[in-house]
C-alpha atoms as a PDB file:
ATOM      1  CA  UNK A   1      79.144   9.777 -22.655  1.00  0.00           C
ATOM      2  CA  UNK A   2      79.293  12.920 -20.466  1.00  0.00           C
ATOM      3  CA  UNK A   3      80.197  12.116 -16.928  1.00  0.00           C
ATOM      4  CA  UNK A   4      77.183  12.961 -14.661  1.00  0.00           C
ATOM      5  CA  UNK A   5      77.306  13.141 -10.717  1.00  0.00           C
ATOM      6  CA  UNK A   6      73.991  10.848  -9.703  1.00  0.00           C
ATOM      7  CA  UNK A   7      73.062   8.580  -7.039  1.00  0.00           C
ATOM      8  CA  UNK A   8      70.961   5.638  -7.620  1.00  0.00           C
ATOM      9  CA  UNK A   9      68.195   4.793  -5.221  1.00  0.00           C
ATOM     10  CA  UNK A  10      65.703   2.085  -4.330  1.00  0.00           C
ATOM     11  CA  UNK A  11      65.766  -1.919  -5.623  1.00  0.00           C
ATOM     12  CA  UNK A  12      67.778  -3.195  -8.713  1.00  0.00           C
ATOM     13  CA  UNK A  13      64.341  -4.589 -10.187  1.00  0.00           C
ATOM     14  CA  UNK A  14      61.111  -2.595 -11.208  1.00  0.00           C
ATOM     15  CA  UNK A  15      60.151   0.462 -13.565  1.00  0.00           C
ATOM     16  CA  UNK A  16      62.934   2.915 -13.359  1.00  0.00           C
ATOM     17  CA  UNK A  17      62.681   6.810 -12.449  1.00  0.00           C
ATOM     18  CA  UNK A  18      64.514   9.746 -12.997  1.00  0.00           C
ATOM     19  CA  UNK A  19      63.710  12.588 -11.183  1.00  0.00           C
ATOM     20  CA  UNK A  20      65.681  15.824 -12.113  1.00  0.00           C
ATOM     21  CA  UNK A  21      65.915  18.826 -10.030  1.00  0.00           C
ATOM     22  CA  UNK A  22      65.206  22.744 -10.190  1.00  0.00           C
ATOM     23  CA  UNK A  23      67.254  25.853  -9.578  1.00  0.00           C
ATOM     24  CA  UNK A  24      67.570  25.050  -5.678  1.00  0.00           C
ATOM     25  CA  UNK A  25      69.556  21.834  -6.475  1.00  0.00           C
ATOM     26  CA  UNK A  26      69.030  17.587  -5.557  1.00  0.00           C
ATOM     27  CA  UNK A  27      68.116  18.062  -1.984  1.00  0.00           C
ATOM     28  CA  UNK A  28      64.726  20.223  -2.996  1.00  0.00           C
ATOM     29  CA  UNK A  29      63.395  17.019  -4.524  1.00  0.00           C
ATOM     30  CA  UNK A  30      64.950  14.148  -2.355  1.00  0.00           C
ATOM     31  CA  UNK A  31      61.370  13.205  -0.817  1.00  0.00           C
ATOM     32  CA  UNK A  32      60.370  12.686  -4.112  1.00  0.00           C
ATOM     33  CA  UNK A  33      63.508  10.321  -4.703  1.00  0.00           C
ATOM     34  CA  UNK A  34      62.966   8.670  -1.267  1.00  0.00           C
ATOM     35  CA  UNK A  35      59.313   8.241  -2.036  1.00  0.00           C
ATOM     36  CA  UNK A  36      59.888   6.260  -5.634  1.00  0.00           C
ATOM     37  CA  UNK A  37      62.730   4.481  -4.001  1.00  0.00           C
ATOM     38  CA  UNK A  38      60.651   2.546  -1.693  1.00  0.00           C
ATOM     39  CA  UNK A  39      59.608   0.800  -4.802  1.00  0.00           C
ATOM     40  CA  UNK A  40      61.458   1.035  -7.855  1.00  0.00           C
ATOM     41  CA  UNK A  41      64.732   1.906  -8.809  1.00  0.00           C
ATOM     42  CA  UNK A  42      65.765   5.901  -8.792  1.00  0.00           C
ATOM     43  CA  UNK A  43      68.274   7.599 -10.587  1.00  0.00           C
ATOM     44  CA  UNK A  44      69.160  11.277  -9.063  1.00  0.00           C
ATOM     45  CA  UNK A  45      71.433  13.327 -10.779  1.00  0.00           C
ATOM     46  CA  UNK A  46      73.171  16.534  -9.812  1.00  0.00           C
ATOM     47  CA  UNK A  47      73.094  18.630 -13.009  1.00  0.00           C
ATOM     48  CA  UNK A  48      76.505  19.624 -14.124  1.00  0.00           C
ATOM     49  CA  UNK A  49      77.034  23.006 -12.505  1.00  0.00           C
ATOM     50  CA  UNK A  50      75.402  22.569  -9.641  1.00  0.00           C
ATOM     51  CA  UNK A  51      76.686  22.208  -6.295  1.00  0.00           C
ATOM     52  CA  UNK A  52      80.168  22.439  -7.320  1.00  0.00           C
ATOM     53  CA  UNK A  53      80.291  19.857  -9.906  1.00  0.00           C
ATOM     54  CA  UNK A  54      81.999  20.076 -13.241  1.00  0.00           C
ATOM     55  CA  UNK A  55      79.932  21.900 -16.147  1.00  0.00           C
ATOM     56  CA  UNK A  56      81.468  21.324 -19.597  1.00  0.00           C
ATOM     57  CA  UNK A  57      82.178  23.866 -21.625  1.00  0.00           C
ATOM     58  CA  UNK A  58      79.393  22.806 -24.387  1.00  0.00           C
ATOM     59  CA  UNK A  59      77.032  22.389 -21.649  1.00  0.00           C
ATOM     60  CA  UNK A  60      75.014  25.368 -22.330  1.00  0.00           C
ATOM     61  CA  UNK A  61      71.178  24.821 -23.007  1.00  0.00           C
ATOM     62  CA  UNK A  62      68.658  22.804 -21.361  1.00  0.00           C
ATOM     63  CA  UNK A  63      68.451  20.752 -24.346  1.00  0.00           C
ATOM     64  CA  UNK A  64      72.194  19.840 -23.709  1.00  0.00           C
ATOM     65  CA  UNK A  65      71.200  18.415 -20.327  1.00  0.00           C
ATOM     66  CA  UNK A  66      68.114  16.306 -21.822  1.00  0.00           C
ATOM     67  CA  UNK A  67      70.326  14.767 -24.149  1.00  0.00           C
ATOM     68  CA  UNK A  68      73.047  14.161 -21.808  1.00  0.00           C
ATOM     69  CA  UNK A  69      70.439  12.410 -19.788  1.00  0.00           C
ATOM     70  CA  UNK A  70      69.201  10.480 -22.580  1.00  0.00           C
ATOM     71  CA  UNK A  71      72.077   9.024 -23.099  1.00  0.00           C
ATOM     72  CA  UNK A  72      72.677   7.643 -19.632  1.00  0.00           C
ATOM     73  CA  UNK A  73      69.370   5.851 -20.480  1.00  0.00           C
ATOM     74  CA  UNK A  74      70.528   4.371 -23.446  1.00  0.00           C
ATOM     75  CA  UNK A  75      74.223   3.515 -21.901  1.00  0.00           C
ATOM     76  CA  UNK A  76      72.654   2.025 -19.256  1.00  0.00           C
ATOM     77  CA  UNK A  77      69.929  -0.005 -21.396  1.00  0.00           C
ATOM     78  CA  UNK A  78      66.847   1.486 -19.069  1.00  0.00           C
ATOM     79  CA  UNK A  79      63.510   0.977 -20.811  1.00  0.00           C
ATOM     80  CA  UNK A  80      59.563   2.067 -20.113  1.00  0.00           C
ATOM     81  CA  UNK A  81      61.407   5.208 -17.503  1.00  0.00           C
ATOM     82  CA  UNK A  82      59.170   7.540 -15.734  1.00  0.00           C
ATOM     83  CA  UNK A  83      60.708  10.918 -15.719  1.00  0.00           C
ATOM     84  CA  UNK A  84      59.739  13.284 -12.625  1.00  0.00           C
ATOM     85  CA  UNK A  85      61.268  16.726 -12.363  1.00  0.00           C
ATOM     86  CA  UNK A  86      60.710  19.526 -10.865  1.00  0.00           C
ATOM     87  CA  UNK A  87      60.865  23.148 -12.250  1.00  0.00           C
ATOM     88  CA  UNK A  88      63.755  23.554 -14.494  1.00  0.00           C
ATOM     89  CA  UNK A  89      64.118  19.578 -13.642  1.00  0.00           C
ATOM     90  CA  UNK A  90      60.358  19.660 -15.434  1.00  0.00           C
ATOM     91  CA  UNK A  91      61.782  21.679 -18.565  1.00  0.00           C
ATOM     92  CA  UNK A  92      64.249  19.135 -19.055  1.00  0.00           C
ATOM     93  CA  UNK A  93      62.077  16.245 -18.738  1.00  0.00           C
ATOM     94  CA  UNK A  94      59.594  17.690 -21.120  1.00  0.00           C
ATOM     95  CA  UNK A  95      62.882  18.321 -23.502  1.00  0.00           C
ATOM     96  CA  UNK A  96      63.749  14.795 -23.137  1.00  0.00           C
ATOM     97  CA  UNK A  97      60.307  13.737 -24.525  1.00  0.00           C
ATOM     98  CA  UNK A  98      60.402  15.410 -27.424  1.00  0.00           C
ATOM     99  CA  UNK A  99      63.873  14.051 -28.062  1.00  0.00           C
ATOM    100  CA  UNK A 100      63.199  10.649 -27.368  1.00  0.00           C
ATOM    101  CA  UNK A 101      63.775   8.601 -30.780  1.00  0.00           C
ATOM    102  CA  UNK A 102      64.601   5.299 -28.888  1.00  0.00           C
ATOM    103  CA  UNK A 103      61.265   5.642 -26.922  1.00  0.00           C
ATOM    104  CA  UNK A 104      63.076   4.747 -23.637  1.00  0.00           C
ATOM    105  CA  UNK A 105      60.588   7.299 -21.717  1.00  0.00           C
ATOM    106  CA  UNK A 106      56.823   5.631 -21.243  1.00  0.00           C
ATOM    107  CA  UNK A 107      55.450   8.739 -18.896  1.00  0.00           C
ATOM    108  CA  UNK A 108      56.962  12.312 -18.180  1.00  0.00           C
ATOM    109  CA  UNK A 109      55.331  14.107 -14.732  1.00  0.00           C
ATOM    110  CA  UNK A 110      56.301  17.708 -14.419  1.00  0.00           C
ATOM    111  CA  UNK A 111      56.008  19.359 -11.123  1.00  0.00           C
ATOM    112  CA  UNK A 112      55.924  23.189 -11.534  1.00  0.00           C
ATOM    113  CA  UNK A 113      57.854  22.891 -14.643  1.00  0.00           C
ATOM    114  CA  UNK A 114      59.059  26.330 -16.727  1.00  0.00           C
ATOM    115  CA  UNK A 115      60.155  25.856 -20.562  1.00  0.00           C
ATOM    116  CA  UNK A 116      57.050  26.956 -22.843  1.00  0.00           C
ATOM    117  CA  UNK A 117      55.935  30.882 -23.530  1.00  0.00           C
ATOM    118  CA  UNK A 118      52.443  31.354 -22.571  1.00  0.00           C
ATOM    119  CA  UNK A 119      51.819  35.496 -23.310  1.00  0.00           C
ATOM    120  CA  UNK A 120      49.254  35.623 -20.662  1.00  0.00           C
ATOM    121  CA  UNK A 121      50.421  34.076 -17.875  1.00  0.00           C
ATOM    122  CA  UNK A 122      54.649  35.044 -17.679  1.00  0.00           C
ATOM    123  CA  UNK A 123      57.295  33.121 -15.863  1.00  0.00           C
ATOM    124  CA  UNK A 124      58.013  35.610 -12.742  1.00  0.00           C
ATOM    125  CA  UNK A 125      61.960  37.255 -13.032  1.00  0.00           C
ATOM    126  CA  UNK A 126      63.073  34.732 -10.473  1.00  0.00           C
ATOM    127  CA  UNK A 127      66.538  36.609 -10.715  1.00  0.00           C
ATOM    128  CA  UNK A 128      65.059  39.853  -9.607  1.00  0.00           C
ATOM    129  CA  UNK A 129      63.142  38.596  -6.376  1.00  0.00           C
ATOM    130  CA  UNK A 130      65.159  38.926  -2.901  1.00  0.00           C
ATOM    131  CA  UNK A 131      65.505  36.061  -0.336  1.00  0.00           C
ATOM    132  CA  UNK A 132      61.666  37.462   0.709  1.00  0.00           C
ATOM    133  CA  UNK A 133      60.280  37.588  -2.701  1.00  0.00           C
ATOM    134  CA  UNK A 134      61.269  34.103  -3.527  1.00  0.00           C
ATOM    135  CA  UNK A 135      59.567  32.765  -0.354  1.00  0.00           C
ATOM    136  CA  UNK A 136      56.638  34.895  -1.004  1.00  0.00           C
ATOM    137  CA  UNK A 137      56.589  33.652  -4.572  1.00  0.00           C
ATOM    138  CA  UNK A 138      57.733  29.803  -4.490  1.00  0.00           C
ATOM    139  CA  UNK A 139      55.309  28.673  -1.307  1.00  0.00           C
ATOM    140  CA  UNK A 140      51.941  28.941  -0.077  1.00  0.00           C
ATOM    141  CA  UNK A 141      53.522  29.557   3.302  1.00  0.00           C
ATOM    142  CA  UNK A 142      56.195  31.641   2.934  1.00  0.00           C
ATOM    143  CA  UNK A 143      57.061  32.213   6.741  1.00  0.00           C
ATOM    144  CA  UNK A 144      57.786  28.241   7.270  1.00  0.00           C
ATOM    145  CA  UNK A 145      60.444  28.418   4.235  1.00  0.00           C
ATOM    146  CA  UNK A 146      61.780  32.153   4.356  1.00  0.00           C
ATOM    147  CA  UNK A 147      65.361  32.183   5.718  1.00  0.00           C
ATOM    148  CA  UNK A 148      67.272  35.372   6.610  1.00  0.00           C
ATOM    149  CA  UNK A 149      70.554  35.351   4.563  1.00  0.00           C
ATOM    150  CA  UNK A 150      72.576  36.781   7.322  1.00  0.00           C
ATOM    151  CA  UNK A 151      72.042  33.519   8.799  1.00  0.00           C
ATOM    152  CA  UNK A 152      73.207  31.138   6.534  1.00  0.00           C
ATOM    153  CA  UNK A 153      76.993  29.911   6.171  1.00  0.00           C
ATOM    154  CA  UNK A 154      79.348  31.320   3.555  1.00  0.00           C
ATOM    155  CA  UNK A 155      79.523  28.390   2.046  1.00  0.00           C
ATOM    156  CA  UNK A 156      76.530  27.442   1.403  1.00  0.00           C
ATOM    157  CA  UNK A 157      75.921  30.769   0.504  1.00  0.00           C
ATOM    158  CA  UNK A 158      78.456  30.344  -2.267  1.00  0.00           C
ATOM    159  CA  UNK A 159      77.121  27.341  -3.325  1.00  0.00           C
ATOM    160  CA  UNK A 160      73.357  28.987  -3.493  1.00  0.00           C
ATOM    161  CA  UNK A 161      74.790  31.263  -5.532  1.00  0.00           C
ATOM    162  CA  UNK A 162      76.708  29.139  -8.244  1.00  0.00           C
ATOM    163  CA  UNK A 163      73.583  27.412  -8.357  1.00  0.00           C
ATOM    164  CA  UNK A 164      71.739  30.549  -9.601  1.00  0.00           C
ATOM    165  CA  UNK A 165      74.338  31.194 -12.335  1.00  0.00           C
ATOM    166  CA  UNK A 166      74.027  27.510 -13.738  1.00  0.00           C
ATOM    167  CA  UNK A 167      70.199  28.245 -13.560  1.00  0.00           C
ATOM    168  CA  UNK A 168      70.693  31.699 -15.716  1.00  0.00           C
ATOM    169  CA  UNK A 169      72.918  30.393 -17.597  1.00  0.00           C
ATOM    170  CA  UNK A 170      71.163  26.961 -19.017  1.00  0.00           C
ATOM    171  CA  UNK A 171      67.448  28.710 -18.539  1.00  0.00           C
ATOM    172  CA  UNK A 172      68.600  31.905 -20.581  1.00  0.00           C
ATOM    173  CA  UNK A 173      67.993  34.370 -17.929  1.00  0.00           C
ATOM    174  CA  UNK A 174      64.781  35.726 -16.850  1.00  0.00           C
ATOM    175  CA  UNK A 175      62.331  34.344 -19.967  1.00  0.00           C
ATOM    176  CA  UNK A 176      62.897  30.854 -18.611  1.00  0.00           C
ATOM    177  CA  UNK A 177      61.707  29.325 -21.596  1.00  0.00           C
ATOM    178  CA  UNK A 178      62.497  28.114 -25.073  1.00  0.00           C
ATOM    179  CA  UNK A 179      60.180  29.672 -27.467  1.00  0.00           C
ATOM    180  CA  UNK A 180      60.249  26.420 -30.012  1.00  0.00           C
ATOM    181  CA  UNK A 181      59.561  23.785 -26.679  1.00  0.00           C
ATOM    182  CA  UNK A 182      55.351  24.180 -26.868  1.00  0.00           C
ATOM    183  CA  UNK A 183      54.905  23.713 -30.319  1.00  0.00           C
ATOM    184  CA  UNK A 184      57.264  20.553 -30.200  1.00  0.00           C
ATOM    185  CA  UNK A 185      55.219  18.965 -27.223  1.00  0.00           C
ATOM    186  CA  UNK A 186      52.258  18.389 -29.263  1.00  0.00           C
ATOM    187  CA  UNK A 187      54.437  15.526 -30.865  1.00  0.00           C
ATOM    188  CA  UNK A 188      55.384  13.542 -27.577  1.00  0.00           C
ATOM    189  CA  UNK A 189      53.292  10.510 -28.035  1.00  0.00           C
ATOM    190  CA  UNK A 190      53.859   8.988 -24.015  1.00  0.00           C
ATOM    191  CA  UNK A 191      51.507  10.018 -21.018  1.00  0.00           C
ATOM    192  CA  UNK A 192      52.323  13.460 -19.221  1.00  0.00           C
ATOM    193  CA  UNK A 193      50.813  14.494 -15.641  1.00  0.00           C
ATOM    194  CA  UNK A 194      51.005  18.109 -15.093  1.00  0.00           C
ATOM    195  CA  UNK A 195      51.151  18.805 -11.320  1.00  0.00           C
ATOM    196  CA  UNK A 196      50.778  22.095 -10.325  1.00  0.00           C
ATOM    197  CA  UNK A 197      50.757  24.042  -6.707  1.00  0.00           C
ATOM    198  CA  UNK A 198      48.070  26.206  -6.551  1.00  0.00           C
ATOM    199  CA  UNK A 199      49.750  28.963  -4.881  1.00  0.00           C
ATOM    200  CA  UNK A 200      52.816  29.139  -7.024  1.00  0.00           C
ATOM    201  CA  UNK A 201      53.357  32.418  -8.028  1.00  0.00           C
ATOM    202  CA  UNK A 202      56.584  31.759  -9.894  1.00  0.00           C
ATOM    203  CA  UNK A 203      54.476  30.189 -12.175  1.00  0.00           C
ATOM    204  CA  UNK A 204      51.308  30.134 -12.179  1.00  0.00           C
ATOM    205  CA  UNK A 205      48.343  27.294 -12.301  1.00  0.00           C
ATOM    206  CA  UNK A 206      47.533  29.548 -15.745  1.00  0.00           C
ATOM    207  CA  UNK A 207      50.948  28.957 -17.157  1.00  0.00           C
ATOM    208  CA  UNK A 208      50.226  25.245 -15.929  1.00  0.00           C
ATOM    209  CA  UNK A 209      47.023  24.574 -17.637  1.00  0.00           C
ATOM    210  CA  UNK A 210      49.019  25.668 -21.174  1.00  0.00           C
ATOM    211  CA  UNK A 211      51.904  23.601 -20.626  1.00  0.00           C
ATOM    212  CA  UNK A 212      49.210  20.485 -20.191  1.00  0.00           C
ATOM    213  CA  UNK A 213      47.078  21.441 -23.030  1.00  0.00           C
ATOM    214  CA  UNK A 214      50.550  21.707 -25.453  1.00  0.00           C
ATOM    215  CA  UNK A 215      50.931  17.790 -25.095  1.00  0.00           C
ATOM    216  CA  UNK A 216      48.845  15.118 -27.114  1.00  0.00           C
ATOM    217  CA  UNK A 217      47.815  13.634 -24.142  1.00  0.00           C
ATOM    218  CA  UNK A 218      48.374  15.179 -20.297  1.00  0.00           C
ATOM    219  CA  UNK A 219      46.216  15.666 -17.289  1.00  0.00           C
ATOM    220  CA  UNK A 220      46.748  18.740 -15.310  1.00  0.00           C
ATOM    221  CA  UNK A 221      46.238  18.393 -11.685  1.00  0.00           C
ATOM    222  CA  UNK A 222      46.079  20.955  -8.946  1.00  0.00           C
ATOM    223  CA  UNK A 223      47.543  20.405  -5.292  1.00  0.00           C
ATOM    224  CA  UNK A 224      45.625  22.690  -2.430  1.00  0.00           C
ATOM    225  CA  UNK A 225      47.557  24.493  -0.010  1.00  0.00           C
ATOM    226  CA  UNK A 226      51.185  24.144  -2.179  1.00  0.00           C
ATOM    227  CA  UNK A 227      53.101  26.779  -3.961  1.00  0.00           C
ATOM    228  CA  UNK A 228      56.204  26.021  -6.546  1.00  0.00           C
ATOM    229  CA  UNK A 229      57.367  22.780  -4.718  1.00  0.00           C
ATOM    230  CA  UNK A 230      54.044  20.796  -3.337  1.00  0.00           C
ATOM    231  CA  UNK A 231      56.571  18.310  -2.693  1.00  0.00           C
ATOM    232  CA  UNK A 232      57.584  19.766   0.057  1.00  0.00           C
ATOM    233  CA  UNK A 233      54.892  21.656   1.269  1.00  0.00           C
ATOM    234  CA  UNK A 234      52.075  18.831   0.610  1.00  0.00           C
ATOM    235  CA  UNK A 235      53.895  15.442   0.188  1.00  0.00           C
ATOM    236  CA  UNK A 236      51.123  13.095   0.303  1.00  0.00           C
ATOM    237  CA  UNK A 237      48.904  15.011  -1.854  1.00  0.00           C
ATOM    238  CA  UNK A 238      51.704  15.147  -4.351  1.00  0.00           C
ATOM    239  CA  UNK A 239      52.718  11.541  -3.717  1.00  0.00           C
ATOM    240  CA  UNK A 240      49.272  10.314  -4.372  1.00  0.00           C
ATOM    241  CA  UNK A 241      48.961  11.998  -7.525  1.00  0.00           C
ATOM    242  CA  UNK A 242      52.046  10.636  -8.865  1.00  0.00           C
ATOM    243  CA  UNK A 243      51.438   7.313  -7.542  1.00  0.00           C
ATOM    244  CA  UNK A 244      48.065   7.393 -10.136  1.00  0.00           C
ATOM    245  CA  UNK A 245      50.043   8.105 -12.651  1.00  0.00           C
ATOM    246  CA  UNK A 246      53.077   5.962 -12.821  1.00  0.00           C
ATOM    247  CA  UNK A 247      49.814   3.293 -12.321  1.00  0.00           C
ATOM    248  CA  UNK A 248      48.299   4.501 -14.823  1.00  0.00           C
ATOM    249  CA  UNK A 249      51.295   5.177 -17.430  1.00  0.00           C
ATOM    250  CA  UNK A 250      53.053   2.007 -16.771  1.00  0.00           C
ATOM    251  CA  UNK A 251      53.162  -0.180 -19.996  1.00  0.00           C
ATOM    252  CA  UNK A 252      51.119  -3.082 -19.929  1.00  0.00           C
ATOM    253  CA  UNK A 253      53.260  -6.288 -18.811  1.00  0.00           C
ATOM    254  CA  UNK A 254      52.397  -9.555 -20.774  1.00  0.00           C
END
């Protein structure tokens, strides 16, 4: 069992959740944490390499961290889990799906998720974009996000940037993608909900609409008003549309 840094939210009792972060780290998707954790229990991991924590040395593909993750599942004997996550957190979830021979997954929802090749609609070079360029990009109102860098500590500075290299580094640079991951989703037999801001320019609701037709069974659904984390931007749109789902997806109690 790899060590993992994770926090575990919400009551002992009810369908469990994992919700797995992006590029930007655990606080970017903490409301969606919080919102789960008012009813079920959450489990929020920091990804190794992020925010200072220890990345092993064979830690070096996203399909490294979905099995890592898996295996906290099974060591920790968690059944019918919802996976959330967010961006790369999405990639990894969808990952996870496709690896998921002791079916302890029941529904995957991925929020702005990268990971598949779709020709027409490219993953924007996240690496190449300025402090201005990713606010432009990543919300639908980039002046409410956008901070100057000359105003933010050195260390979190530092720790922005060791974030990026874990990011290049497990996503494969630019591409973003693993060019075997869209074929393989048309196996994953549980529930997906694709949730998408419209505004995201990172990627877009084009590259969306692929990743939700490449599963068996997925419904793609479009938040107003929201760029690359509607989380943030539009909470209770986004909350409401995961809500349906983990209704929906839940497995039928006897």
């Amino acid at each position: 069992m790899t060590p993992l840094t994770l926090t575990s939210h919400g009551p002992a009792a009810g369908r469990p959740v994992l919700v797995l972060h992006g590029g930007g780290g655990p606080a970017t998707v903490a409301p969606l944490a919080e919102h789960f954790a008012a009813t079920a229990p959450v489990l929020l991991p920091t990804h190794p390499g992020w925010n200072g924590t220890p990345r092993p040395d064979h830690f070096l593909r996203v399909a490294d961290l979905a099995a890592a993750y898996l295996d906290l599942l099974h060591e920790r004997d968690l059944s019918d889990v919802l996976v959330v996550g967010s961006s790369l957190g999405g990639w990894i979830a969808a990952e996870m799906a496709t690896m998921d021979t002791g079916s302890r997954i029941s529904g995957v929802a991925l929020v702005d998720a990268v990971g598949i090749e779709v020709a027409d609609a490219p993953v924007q070079d996240f690496f190449a974009l300025d402090a201005r360029g990713v606010a432009e990009h990543a919300y639908h109102d980039p002046e409410r996000f956008y901070r100057d860098p000359a105003t933010v500590p050195a260390e979190q500075r530092a720790v922005a940037q060791g974030n990026m290299a874990s990011l290049r580094l497990y996503s494969g640079g630019p591409a973003m993608s693993d060019p075997t991951l869209r074929a393989r989703l048309a196996a994953v037999a549980v529930p997906a909900l694709v949730l998408w801001g419209e505004s995201d320019r990172i990627v877009t609701p084009a590259y969306g609409r692929a990743y939700a037709a490449s599963f068996r069974q997925a419904r793609f659904e479009l938040v107003a008003e929201a760029g690359h984390l509607p989380h943030l931007e539009q909470p209770g749109r986004t909350f409401a549309l995961l809500d349906g789902f983990a209704a929906r997806s839940a497995p039928a109690r006897p």
